[in-house]
Protein backbone atom coordinates (compact mmCIF):
# COMPACT_ATOMS: atom_id res chain seq x y z
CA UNK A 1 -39.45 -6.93 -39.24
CA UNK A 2 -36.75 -4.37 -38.30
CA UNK A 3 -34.41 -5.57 -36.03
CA UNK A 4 -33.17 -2.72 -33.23
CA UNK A 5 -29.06 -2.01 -33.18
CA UNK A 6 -29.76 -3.36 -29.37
CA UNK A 7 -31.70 -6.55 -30.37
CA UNK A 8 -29.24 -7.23 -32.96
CA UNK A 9 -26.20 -7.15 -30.19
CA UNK A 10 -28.43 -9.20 -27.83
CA UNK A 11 -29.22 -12.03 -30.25
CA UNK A 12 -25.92 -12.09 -32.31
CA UNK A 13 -23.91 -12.40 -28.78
CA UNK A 14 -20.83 -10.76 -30.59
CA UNK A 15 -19.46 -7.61 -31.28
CA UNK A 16 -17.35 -4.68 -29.24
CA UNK A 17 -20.61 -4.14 -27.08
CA UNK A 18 -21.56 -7.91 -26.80
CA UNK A 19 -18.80 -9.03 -25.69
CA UNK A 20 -17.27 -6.26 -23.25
CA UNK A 21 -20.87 -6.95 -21.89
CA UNK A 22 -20.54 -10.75 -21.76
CA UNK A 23 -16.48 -10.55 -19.85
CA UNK A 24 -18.69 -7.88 -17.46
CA UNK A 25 -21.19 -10.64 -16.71
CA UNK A 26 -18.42 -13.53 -16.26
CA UNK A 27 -16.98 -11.11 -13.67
CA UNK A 28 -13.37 -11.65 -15.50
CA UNK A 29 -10.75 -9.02 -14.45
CA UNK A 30 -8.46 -7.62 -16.80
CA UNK A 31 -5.72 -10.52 -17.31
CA UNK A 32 -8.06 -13.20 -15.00
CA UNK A 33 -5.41 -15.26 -13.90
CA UNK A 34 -1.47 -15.58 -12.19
CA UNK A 35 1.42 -15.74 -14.48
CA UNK A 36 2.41 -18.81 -12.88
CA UNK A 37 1.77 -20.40 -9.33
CA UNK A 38 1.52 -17.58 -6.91
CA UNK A 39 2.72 -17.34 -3.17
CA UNK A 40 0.66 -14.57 -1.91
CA UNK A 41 -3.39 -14.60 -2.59
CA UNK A 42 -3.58 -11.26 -1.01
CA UNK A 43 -1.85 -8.02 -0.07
CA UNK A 44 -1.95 -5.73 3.10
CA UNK A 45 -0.13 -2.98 2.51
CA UNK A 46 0.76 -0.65 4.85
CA UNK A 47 2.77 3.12 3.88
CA UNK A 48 2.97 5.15 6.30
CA UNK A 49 3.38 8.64 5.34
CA UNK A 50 6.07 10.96 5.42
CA UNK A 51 8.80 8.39 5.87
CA UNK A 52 9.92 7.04 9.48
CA UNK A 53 13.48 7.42 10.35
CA UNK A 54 14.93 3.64 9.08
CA UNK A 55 17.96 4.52 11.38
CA UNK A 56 16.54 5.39 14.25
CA UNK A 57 14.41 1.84 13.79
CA UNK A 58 16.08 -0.74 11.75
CA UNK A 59 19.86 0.42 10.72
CA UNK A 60 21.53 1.08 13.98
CA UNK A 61 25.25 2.58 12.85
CA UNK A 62 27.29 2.97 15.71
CA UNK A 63 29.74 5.04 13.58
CA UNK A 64 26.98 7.49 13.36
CA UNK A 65 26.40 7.52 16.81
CA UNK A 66 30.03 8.07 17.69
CA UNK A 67 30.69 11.03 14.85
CA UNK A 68 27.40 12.63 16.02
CA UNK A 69 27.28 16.42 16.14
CA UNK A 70 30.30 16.77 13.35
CA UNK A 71 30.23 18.14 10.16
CA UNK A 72 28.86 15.43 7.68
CA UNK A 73 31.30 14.01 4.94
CA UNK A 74 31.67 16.71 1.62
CA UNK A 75 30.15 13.92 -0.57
CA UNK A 76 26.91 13.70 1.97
CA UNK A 77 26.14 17.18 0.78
CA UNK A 78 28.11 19.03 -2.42
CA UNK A 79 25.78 18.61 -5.21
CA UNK A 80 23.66 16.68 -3.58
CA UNK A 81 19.63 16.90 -3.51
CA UNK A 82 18.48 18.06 0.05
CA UNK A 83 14.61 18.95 0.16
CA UNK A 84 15.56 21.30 3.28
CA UNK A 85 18.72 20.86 4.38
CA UNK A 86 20.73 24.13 2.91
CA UNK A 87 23.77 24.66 4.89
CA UNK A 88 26.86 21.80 5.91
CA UNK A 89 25.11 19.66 8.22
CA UNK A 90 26.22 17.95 10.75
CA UNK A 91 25.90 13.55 11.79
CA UNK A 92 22.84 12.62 14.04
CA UNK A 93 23.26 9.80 15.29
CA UNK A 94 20.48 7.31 17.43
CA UNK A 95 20.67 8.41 20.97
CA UNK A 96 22.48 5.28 23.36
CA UNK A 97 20.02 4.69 25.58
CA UNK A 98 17.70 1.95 26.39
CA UNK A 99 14.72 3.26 24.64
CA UNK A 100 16.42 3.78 21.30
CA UNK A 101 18.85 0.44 21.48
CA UNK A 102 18.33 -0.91 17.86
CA UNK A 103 18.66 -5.04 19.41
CA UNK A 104 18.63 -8.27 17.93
CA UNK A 105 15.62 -10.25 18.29
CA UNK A 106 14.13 -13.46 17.46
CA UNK A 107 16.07 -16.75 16.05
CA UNK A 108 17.00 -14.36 13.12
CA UNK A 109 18.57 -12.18 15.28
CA UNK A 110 17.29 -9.45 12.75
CA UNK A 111 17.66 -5.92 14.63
CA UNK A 112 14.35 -3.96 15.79
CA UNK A 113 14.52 -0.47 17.55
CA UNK A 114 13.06 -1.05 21.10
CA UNK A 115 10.60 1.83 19.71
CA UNK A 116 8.80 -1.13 18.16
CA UNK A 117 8.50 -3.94 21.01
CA UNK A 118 5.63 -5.62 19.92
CA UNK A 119 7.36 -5.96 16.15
CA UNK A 120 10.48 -7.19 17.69
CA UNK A 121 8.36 -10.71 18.90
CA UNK A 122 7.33 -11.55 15.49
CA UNK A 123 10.95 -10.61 13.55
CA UNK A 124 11.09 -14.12 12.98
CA UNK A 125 8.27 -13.79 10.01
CA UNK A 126 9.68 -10.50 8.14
CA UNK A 127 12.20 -9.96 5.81
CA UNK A 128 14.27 -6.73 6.54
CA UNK A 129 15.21 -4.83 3.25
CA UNK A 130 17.71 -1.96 4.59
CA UNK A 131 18.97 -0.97 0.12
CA UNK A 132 15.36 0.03 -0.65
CA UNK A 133 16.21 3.53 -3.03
CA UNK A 134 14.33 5.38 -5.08
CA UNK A 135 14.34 8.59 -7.63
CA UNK A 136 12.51 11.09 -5.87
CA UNK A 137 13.00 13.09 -2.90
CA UNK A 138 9.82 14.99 -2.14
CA UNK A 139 6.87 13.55 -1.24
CA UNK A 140 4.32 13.94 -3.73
CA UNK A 141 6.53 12.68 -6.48
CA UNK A 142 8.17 9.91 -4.28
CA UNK A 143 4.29 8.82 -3.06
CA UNK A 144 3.55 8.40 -6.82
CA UNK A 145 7.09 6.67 -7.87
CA UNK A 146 6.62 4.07 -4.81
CA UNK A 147 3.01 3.59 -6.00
CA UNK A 148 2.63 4.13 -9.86
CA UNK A 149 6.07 3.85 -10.46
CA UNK A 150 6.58 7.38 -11.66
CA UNK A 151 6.45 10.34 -10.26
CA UNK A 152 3.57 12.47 -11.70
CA UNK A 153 0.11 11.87 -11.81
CA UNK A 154 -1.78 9.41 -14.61
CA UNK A 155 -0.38 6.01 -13.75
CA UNK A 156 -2.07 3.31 -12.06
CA UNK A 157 -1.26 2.10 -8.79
CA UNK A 158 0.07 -1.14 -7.55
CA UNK A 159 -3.58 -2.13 -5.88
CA UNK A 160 -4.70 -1.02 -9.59
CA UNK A 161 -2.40 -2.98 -11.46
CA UNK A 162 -3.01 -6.33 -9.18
CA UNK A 163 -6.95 -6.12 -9.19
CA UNK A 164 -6.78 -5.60 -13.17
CA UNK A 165 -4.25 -8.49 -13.20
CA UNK A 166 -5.96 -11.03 -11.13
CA UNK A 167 -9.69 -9.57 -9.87
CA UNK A 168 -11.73 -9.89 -6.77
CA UNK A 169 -12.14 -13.37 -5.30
CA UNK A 170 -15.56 -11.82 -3.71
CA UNK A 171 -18.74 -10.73 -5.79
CA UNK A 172 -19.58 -8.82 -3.26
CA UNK A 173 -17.12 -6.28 -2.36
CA UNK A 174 -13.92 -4.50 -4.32
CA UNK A 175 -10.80 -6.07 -5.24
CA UNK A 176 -8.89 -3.23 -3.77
CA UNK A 177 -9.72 -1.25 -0.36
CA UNK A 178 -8.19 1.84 0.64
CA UNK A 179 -8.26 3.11 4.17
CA UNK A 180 -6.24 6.23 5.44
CA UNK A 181 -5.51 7.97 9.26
CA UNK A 182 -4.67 11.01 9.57
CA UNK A 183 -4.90 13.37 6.91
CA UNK A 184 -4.45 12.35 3.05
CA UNK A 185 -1.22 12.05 1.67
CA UNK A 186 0.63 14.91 -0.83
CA UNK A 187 -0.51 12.47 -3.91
CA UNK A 188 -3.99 12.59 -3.04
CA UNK A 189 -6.45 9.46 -4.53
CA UNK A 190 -3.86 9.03 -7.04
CA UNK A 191 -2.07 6.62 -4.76
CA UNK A 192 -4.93 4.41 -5.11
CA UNK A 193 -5.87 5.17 -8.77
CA UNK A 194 -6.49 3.10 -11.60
CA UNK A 195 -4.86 5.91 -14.42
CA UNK A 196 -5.47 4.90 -17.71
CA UNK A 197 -6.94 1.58 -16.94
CA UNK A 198 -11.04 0.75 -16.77
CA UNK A 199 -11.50 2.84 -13.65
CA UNK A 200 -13.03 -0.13 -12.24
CA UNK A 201 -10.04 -1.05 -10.85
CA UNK A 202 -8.94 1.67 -8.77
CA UNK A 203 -9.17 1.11 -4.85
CA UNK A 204 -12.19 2.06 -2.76
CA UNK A 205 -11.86 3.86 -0.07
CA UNK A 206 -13.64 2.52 3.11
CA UNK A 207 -13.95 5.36 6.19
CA UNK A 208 -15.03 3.56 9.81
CA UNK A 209 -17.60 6.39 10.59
CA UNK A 210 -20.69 6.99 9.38
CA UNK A 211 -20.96 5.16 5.42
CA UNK A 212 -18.27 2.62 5.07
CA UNK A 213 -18.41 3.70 1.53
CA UNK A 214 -19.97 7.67 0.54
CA UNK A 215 -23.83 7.48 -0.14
CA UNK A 216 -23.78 3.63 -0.11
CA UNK A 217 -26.86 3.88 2.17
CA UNK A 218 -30.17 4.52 0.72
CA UNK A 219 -32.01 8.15 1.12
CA UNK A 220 -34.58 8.23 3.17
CA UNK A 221 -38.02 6.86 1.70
CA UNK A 222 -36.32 3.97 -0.29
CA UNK A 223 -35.83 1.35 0.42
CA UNK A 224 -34.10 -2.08 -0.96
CA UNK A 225 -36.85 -3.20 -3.90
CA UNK A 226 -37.03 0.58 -4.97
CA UNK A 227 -33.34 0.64 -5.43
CA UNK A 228 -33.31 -2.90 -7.12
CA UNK A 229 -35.63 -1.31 -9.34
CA UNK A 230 -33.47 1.87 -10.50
CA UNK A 231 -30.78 -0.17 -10.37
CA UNK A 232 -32.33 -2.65 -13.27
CA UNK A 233 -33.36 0.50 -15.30
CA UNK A 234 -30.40 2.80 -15.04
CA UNK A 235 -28.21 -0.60 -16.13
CA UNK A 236 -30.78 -1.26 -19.24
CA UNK A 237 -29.60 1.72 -20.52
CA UNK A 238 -26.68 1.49 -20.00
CA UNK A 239 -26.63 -1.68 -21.86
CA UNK A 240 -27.94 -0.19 -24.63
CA UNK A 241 -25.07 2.69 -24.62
CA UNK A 242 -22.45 -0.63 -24.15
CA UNK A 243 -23.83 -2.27 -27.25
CA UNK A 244 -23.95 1.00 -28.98
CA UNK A 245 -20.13 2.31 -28.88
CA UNK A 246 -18.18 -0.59 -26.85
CA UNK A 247 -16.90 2.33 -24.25
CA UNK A 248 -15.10 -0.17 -21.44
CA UNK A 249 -16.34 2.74 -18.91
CA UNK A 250 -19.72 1.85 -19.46
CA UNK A 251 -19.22 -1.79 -18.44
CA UNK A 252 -17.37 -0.34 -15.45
CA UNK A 253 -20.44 1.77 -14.83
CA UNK A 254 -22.89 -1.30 -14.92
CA UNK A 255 -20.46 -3.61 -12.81
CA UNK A 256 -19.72 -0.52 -10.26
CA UNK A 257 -23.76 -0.33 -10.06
CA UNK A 258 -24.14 -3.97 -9.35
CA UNK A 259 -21.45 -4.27 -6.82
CA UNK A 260 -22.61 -0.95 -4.64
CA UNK A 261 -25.82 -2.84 -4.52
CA UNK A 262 -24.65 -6.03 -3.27
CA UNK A 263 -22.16 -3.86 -0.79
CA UNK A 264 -24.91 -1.88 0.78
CA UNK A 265 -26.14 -5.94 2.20
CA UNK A 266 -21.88 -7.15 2.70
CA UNK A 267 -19.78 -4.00 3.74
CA UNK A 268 -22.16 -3.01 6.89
CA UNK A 269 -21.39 -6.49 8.14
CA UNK A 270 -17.78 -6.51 7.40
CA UNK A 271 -17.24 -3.48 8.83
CA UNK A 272 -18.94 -4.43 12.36
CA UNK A 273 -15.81 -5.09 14.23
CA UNK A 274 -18.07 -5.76 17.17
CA UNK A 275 -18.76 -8.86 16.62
CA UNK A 276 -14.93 -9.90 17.33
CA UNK A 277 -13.81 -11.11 20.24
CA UNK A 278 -13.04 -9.49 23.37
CA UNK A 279 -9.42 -11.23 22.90
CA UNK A 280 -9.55 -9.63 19.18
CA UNK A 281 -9.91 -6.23 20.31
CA UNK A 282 -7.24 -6.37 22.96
CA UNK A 283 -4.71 -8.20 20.64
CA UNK A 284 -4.91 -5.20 18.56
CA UNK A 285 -5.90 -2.18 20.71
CA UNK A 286 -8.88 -1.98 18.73
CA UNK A 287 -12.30 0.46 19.60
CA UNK A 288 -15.26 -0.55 17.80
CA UNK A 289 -16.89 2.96 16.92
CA UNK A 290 -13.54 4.70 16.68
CA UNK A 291 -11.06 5.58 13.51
CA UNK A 292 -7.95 4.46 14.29
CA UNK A 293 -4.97 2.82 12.49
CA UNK A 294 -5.68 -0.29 15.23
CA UNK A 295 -9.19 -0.46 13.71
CA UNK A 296 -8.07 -0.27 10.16
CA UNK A 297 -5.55 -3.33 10.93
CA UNK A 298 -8.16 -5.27 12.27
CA UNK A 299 -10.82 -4.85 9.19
CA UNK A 300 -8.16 -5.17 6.85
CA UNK A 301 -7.62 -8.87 8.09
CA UNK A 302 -11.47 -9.18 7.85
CA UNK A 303 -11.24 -7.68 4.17
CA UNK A 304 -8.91 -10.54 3.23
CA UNK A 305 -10.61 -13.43 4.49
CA UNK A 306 -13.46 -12.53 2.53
CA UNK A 307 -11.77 -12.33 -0.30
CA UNK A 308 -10.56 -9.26 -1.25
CA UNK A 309 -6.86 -8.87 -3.21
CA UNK A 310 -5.39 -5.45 -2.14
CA UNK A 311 -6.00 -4.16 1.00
CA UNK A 312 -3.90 -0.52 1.38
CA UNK A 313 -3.67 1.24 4.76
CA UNK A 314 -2.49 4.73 5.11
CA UNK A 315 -1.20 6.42 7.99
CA UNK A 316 -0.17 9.96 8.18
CA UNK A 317 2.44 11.35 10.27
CA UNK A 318 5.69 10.83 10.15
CA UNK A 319 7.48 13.65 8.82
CA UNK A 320 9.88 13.99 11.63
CA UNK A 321 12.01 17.11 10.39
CA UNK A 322 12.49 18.45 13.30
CA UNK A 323 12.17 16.79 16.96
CA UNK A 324 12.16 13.03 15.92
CA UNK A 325 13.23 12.03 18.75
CA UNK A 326 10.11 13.07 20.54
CA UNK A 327 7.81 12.74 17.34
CA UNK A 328 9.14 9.03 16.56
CA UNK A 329 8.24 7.33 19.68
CA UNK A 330 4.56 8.70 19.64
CA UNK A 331 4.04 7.60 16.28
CA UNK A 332 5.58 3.68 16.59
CA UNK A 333 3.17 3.31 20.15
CA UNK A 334 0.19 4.61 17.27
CA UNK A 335 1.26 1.54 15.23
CA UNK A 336 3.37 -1.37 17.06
CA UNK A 337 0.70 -3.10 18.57
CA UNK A 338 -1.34 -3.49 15.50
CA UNK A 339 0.73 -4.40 12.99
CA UNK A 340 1.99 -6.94 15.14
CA UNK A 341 -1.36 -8.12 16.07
CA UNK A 342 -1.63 -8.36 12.90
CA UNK A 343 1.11 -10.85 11.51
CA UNK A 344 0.07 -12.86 15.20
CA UNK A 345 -3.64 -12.36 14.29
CA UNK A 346 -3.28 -13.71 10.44
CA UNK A 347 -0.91 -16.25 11.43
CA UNK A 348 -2.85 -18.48 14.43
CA UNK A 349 -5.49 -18.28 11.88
CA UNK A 350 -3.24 -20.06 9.11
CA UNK A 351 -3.54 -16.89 6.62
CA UNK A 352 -0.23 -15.59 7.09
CA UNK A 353 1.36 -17.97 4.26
CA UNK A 354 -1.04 -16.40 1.46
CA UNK A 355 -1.07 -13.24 2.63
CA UNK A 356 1.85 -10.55 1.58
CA UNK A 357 2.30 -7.89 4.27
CA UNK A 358 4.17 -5.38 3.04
CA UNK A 359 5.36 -2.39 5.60
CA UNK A 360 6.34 0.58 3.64
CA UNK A 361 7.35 4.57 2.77
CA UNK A 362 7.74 6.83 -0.31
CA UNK A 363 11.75 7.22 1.10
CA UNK A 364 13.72 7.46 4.36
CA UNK A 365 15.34 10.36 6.40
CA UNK A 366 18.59 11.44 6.47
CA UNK A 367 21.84 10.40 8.17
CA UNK A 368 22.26 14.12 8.96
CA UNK A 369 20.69 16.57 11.58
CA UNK A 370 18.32 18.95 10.14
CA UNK A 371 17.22 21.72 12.73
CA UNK A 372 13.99 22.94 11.52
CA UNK A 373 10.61 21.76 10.93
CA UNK A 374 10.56 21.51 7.40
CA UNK A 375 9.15 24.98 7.51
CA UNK A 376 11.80 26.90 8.93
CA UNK A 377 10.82 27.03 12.21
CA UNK A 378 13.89 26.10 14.23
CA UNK A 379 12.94 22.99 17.15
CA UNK A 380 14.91 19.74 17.75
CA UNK A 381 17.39 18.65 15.56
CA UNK A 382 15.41 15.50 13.10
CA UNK A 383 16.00 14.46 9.55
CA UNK A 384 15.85 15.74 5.97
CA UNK A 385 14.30 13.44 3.29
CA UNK A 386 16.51 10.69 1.73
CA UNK A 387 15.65 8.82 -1.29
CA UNK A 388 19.34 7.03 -1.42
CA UNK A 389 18.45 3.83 0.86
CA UNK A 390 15.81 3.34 3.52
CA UNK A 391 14.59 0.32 5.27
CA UNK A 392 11.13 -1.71 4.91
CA UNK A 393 9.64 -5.10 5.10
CA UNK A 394 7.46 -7.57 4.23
CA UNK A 395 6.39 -10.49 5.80
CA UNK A 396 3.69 -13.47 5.00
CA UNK A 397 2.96 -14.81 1.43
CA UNK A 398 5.84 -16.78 0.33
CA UNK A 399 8.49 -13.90 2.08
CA UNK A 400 12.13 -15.88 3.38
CA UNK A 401 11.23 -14.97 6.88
CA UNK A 402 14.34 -14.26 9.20
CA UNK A 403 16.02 -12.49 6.49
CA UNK A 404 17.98 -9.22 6.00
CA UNK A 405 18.09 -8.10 2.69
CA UNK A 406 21.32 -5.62 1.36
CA UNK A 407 23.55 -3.84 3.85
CA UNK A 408 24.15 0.15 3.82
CA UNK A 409 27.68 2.14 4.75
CA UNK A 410 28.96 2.51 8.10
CA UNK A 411 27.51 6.03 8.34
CA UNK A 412 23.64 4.58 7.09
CA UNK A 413 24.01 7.19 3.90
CA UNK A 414 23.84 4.46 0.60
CA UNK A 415 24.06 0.62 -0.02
CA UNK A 416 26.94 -1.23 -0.25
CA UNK A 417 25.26 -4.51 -0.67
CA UNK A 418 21.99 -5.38 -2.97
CA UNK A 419 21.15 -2.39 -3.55
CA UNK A 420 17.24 -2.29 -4.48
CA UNK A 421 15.42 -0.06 -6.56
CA UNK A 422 11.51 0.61 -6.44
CA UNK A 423 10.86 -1.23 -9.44
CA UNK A 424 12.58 -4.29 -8.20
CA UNK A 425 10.45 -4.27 -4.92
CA UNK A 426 7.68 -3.74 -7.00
CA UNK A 427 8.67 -6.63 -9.43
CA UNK A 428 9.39 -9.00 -6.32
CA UNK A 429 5.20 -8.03 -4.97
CA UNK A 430 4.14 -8.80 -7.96
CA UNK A 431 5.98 -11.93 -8.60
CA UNK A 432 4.52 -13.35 -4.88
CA UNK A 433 1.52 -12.96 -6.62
CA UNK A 434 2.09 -14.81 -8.96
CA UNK A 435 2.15 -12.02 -11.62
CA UNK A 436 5.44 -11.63 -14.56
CA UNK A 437 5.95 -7.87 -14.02
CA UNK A 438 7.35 -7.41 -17.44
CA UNK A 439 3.97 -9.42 -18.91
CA UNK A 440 1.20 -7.57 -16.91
CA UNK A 441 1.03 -4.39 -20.01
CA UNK A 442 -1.77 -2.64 -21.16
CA UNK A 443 -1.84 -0.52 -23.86
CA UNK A 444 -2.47 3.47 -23.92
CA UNK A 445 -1.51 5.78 -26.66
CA UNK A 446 0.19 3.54 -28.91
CA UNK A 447 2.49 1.93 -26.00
CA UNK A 448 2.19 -1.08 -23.72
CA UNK A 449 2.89 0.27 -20.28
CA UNK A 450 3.17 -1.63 -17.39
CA UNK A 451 4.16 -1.06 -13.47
CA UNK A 452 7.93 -1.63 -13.65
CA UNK A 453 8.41 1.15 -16.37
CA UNK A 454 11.39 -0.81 -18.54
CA UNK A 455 13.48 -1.69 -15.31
CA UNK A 456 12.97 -3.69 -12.14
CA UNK A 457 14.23 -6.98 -11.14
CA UNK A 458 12.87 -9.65 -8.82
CA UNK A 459 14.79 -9.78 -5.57
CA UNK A 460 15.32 -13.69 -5.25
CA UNK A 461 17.23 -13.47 -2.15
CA UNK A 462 13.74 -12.68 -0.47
CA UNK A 463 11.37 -14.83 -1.35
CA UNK A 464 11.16 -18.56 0.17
């Protein structure tokens, strides 16, 4: 009797199709397991967009302050790369009042700008990186380099890289979540892509309004059996097309099929913030109903206790080039009381310690005044892109906590102590997951790429 290409596949149990088919069905992810014993299980990671002014937050200079309003040093600005800033500018330095003191806090006695209150009671957990550079200086590009680690499009993303490194540790829902306020950021879905891996792994974007997840809910007039049953024919041929030509897409089609099925019964729950407690929603100024970065906080904690790996939260805003010293405050009241509900939230509930949260931005802003809005309108003096150091942090997941990381000049313009590079912050995430940055490759066009490029280091001095 003749034997079908399919039933041949199906009964041998070998072969491109067969098995692509078979590491589907085991659920393995693309590497399927750490490097060696990992101190994070999960990431939160939060970039804000735009960049936040570091100085005016976490690198008080009180030379700055005192040379403010006179002509910057010649090396701040001959031959230097200024997205906006075209003429001699002058210092701007953090204004010395109350609401702007830059304090110590905590045990550490790590410094937090009083623009951040809530952040200043849990200082103890972080670990302040204040070197942080990178090699890009407009957004896009810089988005992408922080991200991808490079700065044009076609690379995957950090969330990308982890979920093809270690998977989902729920069935039911994506190893990587995306969720963004405000409006998208110059790189677009890229951010969150998977590049030229099995686009399996790229993040999902969740939205808090209407479908969690676009056209997750059934049409009208079907209902769950009737989509079981296109689900089971659509993947039987696609089956046959796997066993046929071994395309990895076509596994990610039948897996992707699968897991918005089993989402349209998990992600409606998850994404019911109602159910939380009244003390929940007032820890985090959070409004069931609502999109808001508070919200986002709150489901992203709910994202990794069921199991999901990356967790990414957007939030748009904060490209302050003119009037940041209006612009700033608004935007740290948008975010201050969440994050640090947060870190409380995931801490009381023992989570904290396997969980990396990472607070972050494609670069910082400029020790110098710029006196336009980026678009030359001219407004309140704020700051010009700079990729040469900027301040983040991360906290949780096997972090030192209490700790400042590398030291910049008096004047807030480049390190002068462990200095850090994007692929070494990238290399330290990584590691906390347990993950050899120079070992997680895959191979495209004849080369084994990975995250790190052929650089990046991993920063000991921040990890317990």
């Amino acid at each position: 009797m003749d034997m079908t290409r399919r039933e041949l596949f199906q009964r041998a149990g070998y072969g491109i199709g067969g098995l692509a088919l078979s590491n589907l069905l085991r659920g393995e992810a693309g590497n399927a397991a750490p490097h060696f014993r990992p101190r994070a299980r999960s990431v939160i990671y939060i970039h804000l967009i735009g960049a936040p002014s570091h100085l005016d937050l976490f690198d008080d200079k009180p030379e700055l302050r005192k040379h403010s309003g006179e002509k910057c040093p010649d090396a701040f600005f001959d031959a230097k790369k200024l997205a906006f800033i075209r003429q001699h500018p002058t210092l701007l330095g953090t204004p010395a009042t109350e609401k702007f003191r830059i304090r110590p806090c905590g045990e550490s006695g790590i410094a937090i700008s009083n623009l951040l209150p809530n952040l200043q009671r849990c200082v103890d957990d972080i670990a302040l990186i204040k070197t942080l550079h990178t090699d890009e200086f407009n957004h896009a590009p810089a988005q992408l380099f922080l991200q991808t680690g490079f700065g044009r499009f076609g690379r995957p993303s950090l969330g990308a890289w982890t979920n093809y490194g270690l998977g989902s540790e729920n069935d039911d829902l994506p190893g990587f979540v995306v969720m963004v306020t405000g409006q998208y950021p110059g790189a677009g879905n890229s951010l969150f892509g998977s590049g030229f891996l099995p686009s399996r792994y790229q993040g999902v974007e969740f939205r808090t309004r209407g479908d969690a997840v676009l056209f997750l809910s059934n049409p009208k007039g079907v209902d769950a059996p009737a989509r079981r049953r296109v689900v089971d024919a659509v993947n039987e041929l696609n089956e046959v097309e796997l066993a046929d030509v071994g395309d990895p897409e076509i596994a990610t089609r039948i897996r992707q099929y699968e897991l918005a099925y089993r989402m349209q019964s998990s992600v409606p729950e998850l994404m019911d913030i109602g159910r939380e407690p009244a003390a929940i929603h007032e820890l985090y100024g959070t409004k069931p109903g609502r999109t808001s970065f508070a919200n986002n906080c709150l489901l992203a904690r709910r994202l990794v206790e069921r199991g999901v790996r990356f967790v990414q939260l957007f939030d748009q805003g904060w490209d302050h080039h003119g009037a940041v010293f209006s612009r700033l405050p608004v935007k740290c009241r948008q975010i201050d009381q969440p994050i640090a509900a947060l870190l409380m939230d995931l801490k009381s509930r023992g989570m904290l310690d396997e969980t990396l949260v990472v607070w972050s931005s494609e670069f910082g802003r400029t020790p110098m005044a710029q006196g336009n809005d980026g678009e030359g309108r001219r407004t309140k003096p704020g700051r010009d892109h700079h990729n040469v150091a900027y301040s983040v942090w991360m906290a949780g997941g096997g972090v030192k906590p209490g700790t400042v990381y590398g030291q910049t000049d008096e004047l807030g313009y480049a390190p002068v102590d462990r200095p850090m590079h994007v692929h070494d912050f990238n290399a330290t995430i990584l590691h906390l997951l347990g993950i050899d940055h120079k070992r997680l490759t895959f191979r495209f066009q004849g080369r084994d790429f990975r995250l790190t490029d052929v650089k990046g280091h991993v920063a000991d001095g921040v990890i317990r």
